[in-house]
N, C-alpha and C. Protein backbone atom coordinates (compact mmCIF):
# COMPACT_ATOMS: atom_id res chain seq x y z
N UNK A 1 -59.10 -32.18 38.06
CA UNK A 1 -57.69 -32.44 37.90
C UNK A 1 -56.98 -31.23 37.31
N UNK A 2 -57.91 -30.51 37.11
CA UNK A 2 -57.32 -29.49 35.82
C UNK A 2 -56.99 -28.21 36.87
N UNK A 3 -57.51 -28.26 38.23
CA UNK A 3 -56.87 -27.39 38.80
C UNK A 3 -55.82 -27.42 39.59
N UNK A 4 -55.57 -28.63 40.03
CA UNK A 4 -53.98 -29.26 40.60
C UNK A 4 -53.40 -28.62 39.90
N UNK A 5 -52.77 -28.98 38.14
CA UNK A 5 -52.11 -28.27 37.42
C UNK A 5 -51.83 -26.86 37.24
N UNK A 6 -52.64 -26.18 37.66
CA UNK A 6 -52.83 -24.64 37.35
C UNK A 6 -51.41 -23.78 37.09
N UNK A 7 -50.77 -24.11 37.99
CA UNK A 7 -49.48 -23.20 38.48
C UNK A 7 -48.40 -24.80 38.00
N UNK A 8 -48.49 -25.27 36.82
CA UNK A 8 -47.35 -25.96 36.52
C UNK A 8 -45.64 -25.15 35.74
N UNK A 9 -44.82 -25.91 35.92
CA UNK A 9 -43.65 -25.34 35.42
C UNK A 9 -43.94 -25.47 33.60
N UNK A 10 -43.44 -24.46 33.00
CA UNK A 10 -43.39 -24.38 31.89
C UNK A 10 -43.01 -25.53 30.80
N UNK A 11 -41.05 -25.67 31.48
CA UNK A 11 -41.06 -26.47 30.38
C UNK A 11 -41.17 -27.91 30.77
N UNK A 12 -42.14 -28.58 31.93
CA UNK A 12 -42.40 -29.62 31.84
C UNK A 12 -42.79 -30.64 32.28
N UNK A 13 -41.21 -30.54 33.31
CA UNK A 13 -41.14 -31.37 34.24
C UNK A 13 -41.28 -30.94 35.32
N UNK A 14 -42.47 -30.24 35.94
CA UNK A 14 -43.31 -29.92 37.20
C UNK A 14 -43.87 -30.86 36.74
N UNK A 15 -45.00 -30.55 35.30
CA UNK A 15 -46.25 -31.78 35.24
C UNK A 15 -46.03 -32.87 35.24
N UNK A 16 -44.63 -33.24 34.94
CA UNK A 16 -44.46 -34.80 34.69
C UNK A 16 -44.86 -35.58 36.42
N UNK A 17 -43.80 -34.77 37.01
CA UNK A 17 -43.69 -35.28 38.02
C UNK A 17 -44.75 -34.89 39.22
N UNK A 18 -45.74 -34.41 39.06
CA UNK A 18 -46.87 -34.28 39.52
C UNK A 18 -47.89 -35.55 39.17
N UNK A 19 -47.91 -35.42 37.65
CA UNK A 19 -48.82 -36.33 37.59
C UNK A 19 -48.33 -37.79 37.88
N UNK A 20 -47.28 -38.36 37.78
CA UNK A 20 -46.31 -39.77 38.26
C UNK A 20 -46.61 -39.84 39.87
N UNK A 21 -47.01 -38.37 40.55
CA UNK A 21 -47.18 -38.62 41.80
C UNK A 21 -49.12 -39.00 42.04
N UNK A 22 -49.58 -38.21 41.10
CA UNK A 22 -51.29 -38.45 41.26
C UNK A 22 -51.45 -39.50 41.32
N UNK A 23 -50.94 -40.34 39.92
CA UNK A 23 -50.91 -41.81 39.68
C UNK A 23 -50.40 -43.04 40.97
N UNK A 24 -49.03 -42.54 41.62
CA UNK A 24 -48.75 -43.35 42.37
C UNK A 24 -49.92 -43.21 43.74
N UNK A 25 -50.62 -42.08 43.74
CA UNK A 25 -51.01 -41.50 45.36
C UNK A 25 -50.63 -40.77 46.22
N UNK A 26 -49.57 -40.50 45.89
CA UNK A 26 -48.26 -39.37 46.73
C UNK A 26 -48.91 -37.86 46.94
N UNK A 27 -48.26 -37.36 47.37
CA UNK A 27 -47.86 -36.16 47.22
C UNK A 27 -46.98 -35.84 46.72
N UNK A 28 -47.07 -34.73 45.79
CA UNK A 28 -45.50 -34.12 44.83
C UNK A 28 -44.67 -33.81 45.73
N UNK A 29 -43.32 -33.78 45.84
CA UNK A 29 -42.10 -32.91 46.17
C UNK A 29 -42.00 -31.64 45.95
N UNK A 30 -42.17 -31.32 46.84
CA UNK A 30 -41.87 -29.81 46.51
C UNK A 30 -40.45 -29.30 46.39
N UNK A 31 -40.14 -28.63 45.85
CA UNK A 31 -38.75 -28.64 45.47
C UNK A 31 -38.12 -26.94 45.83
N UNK A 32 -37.12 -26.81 46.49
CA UNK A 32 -36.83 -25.19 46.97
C UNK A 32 -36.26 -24.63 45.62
N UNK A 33 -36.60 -23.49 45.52
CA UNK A 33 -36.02 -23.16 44.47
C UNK A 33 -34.23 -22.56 45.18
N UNK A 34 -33.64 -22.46 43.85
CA UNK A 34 -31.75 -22.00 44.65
C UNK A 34 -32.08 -21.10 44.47
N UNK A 35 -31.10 -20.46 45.27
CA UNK A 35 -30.38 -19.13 45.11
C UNK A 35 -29.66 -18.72 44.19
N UNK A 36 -30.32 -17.32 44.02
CA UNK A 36 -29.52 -17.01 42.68
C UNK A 36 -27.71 -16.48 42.85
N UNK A 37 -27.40 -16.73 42.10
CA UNK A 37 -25.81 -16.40 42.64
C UNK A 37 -25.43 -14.76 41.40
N UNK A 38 -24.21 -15.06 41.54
CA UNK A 38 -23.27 -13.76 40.86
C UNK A 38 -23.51 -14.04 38.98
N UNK A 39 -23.59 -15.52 39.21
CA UNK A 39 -23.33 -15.92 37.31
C UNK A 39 -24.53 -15.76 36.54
N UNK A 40 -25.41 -15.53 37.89
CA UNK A 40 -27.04 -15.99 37.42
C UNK A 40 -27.22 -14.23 36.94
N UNK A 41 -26.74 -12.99 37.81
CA UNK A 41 -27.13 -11.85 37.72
C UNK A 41 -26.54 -11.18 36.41
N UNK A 42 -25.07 -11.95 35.72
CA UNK A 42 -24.10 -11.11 34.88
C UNK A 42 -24.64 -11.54 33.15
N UNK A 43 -25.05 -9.86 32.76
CA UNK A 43 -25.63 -9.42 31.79
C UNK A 43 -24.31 -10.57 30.25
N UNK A 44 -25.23 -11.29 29.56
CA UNK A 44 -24.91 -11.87 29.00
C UNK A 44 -24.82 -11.85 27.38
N UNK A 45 -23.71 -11.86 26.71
CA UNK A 45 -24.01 -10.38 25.76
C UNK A 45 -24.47 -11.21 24.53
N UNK A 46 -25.00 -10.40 23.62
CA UNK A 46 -25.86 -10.61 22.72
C UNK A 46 -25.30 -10.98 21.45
N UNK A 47 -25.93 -10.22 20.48
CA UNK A 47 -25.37 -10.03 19.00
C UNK A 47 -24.16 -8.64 18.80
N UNK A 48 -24.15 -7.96 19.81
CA UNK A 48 -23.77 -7.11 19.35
C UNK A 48 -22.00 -6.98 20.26
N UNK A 49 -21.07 -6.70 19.84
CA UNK A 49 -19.61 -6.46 20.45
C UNK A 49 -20.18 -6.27 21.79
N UNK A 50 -19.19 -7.34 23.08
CA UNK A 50 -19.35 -6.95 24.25
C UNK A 50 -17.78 -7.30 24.64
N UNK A 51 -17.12 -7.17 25.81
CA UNK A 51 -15.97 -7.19 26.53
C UNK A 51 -16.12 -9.28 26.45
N UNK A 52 -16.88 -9.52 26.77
CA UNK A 52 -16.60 -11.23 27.05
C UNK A 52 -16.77 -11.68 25.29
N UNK A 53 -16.55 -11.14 24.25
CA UNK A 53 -16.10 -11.79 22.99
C UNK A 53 -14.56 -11.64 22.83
N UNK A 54 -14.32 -12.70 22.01
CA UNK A 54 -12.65 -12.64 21.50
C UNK A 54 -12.13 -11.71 21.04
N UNK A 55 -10.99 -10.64 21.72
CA UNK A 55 -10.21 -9.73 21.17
C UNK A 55 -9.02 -9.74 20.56
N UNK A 56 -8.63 -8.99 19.54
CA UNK A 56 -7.95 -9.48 19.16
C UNK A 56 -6.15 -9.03 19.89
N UNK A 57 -5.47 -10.70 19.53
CA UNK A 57 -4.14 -10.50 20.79
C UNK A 57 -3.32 -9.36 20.31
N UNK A 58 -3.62 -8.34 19.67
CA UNK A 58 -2.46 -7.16 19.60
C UNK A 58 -3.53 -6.16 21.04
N UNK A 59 -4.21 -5.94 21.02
CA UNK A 59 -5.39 -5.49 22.25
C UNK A 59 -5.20 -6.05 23.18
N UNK A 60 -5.51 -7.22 23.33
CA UNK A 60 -4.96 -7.88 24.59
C UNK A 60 -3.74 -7.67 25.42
N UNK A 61 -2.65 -8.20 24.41
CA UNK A 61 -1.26 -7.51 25.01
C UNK A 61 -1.30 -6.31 25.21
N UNK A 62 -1.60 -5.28 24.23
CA UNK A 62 -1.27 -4.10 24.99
C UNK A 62 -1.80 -3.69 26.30
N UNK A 63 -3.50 -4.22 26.29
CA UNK A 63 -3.85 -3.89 27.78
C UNK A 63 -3.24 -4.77 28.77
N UNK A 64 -2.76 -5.88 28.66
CA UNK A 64 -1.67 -6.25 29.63
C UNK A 64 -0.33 -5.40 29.99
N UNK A 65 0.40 -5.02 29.27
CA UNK A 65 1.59 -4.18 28.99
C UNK A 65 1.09 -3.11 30.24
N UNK A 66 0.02 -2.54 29.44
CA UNK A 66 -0.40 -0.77 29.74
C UNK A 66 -0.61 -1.43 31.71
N UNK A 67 -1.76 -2.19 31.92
CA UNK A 67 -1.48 -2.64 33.26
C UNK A 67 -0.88 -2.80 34.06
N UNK A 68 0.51 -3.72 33.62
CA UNK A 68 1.45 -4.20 34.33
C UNK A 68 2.59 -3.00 34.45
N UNK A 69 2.48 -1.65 33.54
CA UNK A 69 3.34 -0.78 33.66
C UNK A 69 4.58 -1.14 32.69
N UNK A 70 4.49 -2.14 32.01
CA UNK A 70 5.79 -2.51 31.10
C UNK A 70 5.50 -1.81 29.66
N UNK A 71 4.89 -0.97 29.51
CA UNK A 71 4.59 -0.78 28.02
C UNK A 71 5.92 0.24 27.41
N UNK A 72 6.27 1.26 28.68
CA UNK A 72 7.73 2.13 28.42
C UNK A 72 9.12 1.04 28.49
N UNK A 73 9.28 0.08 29.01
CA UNK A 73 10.18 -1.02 28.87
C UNK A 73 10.02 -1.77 27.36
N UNK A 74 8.94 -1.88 27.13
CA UNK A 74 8.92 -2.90 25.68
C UNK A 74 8.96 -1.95 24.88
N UNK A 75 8.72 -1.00 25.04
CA UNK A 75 9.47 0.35 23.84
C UNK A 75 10.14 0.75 23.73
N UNK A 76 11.12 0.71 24.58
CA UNK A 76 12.64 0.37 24.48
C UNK A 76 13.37 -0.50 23.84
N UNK A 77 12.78 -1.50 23.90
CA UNK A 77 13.17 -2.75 23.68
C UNK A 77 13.13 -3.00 22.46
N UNK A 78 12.16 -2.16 21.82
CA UNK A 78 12.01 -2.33 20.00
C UNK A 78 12.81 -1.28 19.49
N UNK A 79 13.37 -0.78 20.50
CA UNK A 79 14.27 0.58 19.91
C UNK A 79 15.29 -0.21 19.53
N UNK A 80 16.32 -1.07 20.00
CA UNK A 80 17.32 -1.51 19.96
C UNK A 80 17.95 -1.76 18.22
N UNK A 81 16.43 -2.52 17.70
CA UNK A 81 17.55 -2.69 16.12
C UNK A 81 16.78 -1.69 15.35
N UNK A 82 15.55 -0.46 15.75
CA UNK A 82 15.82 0.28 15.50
C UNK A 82 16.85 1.74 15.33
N UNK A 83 17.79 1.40 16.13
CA UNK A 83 18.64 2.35 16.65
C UNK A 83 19.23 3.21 15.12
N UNK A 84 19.27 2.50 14.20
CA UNK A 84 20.14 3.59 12.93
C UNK A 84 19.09 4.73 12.55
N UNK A 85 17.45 4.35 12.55
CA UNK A 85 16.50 5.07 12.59
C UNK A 85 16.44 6.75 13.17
N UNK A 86 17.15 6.59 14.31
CA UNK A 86 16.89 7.53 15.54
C UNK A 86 18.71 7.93 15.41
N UNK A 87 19.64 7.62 15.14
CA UNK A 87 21.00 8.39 15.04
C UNK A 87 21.53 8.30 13.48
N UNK A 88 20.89 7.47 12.65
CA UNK A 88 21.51 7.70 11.13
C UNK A 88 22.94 6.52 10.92
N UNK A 89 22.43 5.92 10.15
CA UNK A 89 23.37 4.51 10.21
C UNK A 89 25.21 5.24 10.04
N UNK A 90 25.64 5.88 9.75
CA UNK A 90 27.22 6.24 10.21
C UNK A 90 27.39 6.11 11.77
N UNK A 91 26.23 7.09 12.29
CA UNK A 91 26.38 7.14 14.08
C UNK A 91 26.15 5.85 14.45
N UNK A 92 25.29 5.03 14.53
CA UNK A 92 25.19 3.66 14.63
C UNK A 92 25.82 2.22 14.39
N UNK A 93 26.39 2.88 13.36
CA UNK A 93 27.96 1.67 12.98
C UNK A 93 28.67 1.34 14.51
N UNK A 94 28.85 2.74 15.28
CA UNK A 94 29.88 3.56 15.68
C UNK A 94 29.05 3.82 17.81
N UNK A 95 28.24 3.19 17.39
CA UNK A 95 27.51 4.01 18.75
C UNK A 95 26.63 2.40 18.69
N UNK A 96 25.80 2.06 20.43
CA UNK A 96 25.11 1.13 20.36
C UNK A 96 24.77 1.03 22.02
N UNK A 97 23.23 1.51 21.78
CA UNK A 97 22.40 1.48 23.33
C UNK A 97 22.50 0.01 24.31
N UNK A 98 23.03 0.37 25.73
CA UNK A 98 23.15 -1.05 26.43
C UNK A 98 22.30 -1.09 27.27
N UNK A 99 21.75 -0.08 27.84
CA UNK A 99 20.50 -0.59 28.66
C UNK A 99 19.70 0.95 28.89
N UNK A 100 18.34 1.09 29.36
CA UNK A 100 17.40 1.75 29.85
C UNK A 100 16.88 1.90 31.07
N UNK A 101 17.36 3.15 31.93
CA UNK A 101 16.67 2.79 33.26
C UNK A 101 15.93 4.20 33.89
N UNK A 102 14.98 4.09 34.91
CA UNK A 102 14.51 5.16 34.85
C UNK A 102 14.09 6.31 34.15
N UNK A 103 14.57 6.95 32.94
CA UNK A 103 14.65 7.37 31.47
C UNK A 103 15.88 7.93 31.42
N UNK A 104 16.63 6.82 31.75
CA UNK A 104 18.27 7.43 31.02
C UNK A 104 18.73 6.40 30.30
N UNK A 105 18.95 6.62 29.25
CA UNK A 105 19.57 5.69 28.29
C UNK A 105 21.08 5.42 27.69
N UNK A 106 21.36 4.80 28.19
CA UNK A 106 22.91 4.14 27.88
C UNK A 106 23.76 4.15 26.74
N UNK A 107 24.17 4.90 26.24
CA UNK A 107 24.49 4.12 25.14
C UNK A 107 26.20 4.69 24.90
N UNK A 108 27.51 3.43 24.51
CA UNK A 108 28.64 3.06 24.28
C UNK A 108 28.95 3.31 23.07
N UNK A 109 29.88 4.07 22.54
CA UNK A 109 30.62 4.64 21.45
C UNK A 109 32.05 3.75 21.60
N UNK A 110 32.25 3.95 20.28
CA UNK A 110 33.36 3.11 19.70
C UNK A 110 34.49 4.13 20.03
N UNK A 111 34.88 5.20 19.90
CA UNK A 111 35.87 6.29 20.45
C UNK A 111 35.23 7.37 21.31
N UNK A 112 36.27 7.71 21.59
CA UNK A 112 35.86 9.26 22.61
C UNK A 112 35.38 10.31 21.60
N UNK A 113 35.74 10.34 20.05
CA UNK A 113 35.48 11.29 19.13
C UNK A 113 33.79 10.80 19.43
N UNK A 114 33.32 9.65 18.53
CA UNK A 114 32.25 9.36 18.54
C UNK A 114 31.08 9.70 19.93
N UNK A 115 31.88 9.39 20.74
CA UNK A 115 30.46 9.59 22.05
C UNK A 115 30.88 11.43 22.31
N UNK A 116 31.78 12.33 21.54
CA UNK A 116 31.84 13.41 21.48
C UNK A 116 30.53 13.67 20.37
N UNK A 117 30.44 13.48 19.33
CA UNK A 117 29.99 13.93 18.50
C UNK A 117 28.60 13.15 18.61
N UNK A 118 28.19 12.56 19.38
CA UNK A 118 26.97 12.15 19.88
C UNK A 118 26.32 12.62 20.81
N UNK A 119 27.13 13.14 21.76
CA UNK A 119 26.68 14.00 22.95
C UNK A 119 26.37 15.72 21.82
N UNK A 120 26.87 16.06 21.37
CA UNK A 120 26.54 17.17 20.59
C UNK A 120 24.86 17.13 20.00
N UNK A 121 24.59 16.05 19.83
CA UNK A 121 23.16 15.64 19.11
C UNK A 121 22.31 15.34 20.41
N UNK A 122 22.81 14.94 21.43
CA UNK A 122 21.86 14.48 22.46
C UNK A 122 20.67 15.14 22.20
N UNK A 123 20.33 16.30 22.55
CA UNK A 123 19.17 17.37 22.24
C UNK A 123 17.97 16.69 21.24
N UNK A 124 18.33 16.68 20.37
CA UNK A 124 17.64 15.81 18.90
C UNK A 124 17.33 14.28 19.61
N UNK A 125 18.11 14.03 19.64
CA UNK A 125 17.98 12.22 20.19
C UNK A 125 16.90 12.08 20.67
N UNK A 126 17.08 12.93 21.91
CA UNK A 126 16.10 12.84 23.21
C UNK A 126 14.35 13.18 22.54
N UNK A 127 14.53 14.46 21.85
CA UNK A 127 13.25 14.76 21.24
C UNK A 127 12.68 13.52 20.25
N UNK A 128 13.57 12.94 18.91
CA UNK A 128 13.03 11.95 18.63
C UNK A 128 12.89 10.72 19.38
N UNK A 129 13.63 10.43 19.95
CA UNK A 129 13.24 9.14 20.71
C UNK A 129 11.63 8.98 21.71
N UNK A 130 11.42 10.58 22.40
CA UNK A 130 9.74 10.90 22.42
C UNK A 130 9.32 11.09 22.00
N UNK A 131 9.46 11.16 20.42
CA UNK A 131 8.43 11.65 19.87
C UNK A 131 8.03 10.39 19.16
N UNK A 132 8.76 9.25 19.07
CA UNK A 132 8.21 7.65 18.42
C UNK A 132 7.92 7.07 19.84
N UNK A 133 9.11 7.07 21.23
CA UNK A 133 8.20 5.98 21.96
C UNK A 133 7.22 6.58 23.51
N UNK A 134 6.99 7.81 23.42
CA UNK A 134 6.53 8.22 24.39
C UNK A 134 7.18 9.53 24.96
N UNK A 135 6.10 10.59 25.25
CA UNK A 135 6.69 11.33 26.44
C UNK A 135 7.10 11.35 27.61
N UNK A 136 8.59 11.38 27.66
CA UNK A 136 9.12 11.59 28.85
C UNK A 136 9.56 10.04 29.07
N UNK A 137 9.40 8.98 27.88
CA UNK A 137 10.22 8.28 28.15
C UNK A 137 11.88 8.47 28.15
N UNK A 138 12.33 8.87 27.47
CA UNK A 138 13.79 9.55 27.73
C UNK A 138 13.96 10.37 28.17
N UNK A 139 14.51 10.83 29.13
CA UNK A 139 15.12 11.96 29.97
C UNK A 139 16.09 12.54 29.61
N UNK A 140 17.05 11.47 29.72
CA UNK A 140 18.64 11.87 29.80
C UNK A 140 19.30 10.60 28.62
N UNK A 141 20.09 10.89 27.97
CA UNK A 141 21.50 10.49 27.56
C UNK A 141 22.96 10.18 28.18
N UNK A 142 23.01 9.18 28.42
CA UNK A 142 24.30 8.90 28.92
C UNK A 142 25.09 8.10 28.10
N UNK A 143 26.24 8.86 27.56
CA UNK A 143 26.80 8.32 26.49
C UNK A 143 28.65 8.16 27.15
N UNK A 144 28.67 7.33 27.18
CA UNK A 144 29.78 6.72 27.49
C UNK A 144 31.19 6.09 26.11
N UNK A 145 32.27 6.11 26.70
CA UNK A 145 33.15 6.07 25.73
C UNK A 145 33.69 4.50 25.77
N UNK A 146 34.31 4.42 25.16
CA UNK A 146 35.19 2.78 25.00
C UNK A 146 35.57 2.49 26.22
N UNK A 147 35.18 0.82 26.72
CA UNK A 147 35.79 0.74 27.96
C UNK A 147 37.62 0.66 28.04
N UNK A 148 38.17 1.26 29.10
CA UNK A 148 39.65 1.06 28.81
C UNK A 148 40.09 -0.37 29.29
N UNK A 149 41.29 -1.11 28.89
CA UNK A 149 41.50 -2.28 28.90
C UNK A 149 41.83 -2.52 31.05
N UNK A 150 41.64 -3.46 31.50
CA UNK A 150 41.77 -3.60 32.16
C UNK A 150 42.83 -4.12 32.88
N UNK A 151 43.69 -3.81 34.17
CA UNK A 151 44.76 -4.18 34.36
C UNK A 151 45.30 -4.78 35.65
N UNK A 152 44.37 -5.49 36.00
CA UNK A 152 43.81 -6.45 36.99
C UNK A 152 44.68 -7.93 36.91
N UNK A 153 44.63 -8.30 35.23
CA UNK A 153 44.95 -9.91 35.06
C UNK A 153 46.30 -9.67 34.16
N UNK A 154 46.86 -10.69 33.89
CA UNK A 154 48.25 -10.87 33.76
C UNK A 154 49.35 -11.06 33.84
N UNK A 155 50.44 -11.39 33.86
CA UNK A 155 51.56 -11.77 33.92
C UNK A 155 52.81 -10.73 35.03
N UNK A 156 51.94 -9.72 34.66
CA UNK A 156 52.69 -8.19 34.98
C UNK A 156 51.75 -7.10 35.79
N UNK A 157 50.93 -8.11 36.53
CA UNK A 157 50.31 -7.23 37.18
C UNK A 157 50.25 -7.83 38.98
N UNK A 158 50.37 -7.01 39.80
CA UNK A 158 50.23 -7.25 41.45
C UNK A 158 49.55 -7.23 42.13
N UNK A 159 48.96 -8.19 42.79
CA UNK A 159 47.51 -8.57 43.08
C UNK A 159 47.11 -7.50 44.70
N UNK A 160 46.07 -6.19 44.72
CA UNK A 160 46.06 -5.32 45.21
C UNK A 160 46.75 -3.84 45.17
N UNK A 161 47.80 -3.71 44.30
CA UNK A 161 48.64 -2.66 44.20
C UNK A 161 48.06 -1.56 43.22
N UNK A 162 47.01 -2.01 42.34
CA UNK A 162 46.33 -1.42 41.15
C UNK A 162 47.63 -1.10 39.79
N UNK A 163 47.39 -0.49 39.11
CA UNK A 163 48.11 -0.04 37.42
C UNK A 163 49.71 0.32 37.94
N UNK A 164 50.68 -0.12 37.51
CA UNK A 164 52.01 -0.21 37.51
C UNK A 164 52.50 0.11 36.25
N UNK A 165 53.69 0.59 36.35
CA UNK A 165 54.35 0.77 34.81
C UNK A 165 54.85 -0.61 34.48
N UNK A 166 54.26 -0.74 33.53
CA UNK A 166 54.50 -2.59 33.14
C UNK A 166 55.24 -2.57 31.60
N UNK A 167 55.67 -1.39 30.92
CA UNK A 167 56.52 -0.92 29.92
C UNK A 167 57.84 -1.07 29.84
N UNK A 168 58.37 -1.39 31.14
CA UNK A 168 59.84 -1.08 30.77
C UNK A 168 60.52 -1.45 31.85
């Protein structure tokens, strides 16, 4: 009997079910073994730091960010209430970035003096603003002045004719 067994499965249940078959008279089942697949081959990590343990979500996001190409957009984006940082809270009272595109950056002054005396600094701007959120994220400065009032709606205005002397 002891050589039937020879080549039994380890942990068990080969012998069980071998010998349930001696007993009945049978013959065992032979059983196919599967195929090994992709989950069966992938190195399964140990004690020591591997990629499939929990990272932590400041890592995570950023390698999402860095992936998806948004990482120069969300650094922009933290610029915003940094802004007195990067022009000095007088210029900033007075000045205030509206949008980011391609690396030109927007930004609306309260007078024509102000987006004068801001364009004078551009140079500086541009260097600090790469030098906290990246090279070559800023390019250019586009500094724009107060929008002028518009003269489209009103009482005293002619629908297609554009700006009229409406004074007098």
């Amino acid at each position: 009997m002891s050589q039937e067994f020879s080549g039994h499965d380890p942990t068990g249940t080969e012998v069980a079910e071998r010998i349930a078959a001696a007993a009945r008279g049978v013959e065992p089942i032979k059983r196919r073994r599967r195929r090994t697949t992709e989950i069966d081959e992938i190195a399964w990590s140990g004690p020591s730091p591997g990629t499939r343990d929990p990272q932590p979500a400041g890592v995570v996001l950023n390698a999402i960010l860095t992936r998806r190409g948004w990482k120069k957009q969300v650094s922009v984006a933290a610029l915003l209430p940094r802004w007195a940082e990067f022009v000095g809270a007088v210029n900033a009272a007075h000045t205030k970035p509206e949008k980011w595109e391609a690396g030109v950056l927007v930004i609306r002054a309260d007078s024509t003096t102000w987006a004068t005396s801001l364009r004078a600094m551009a140079p500086q701007i541009i260097a600090r603003l790469n030098e906290i959120l990246g090279e070559r994220t800023v390019t250019r400065l586009q500094i724009l002045g107060p929008q002028a009032p518009s003269w489209k709606k009103g009482p005293r205005s002619v629908p297609g004719r554009g700006p009229r002397d409406t004074y007098g």
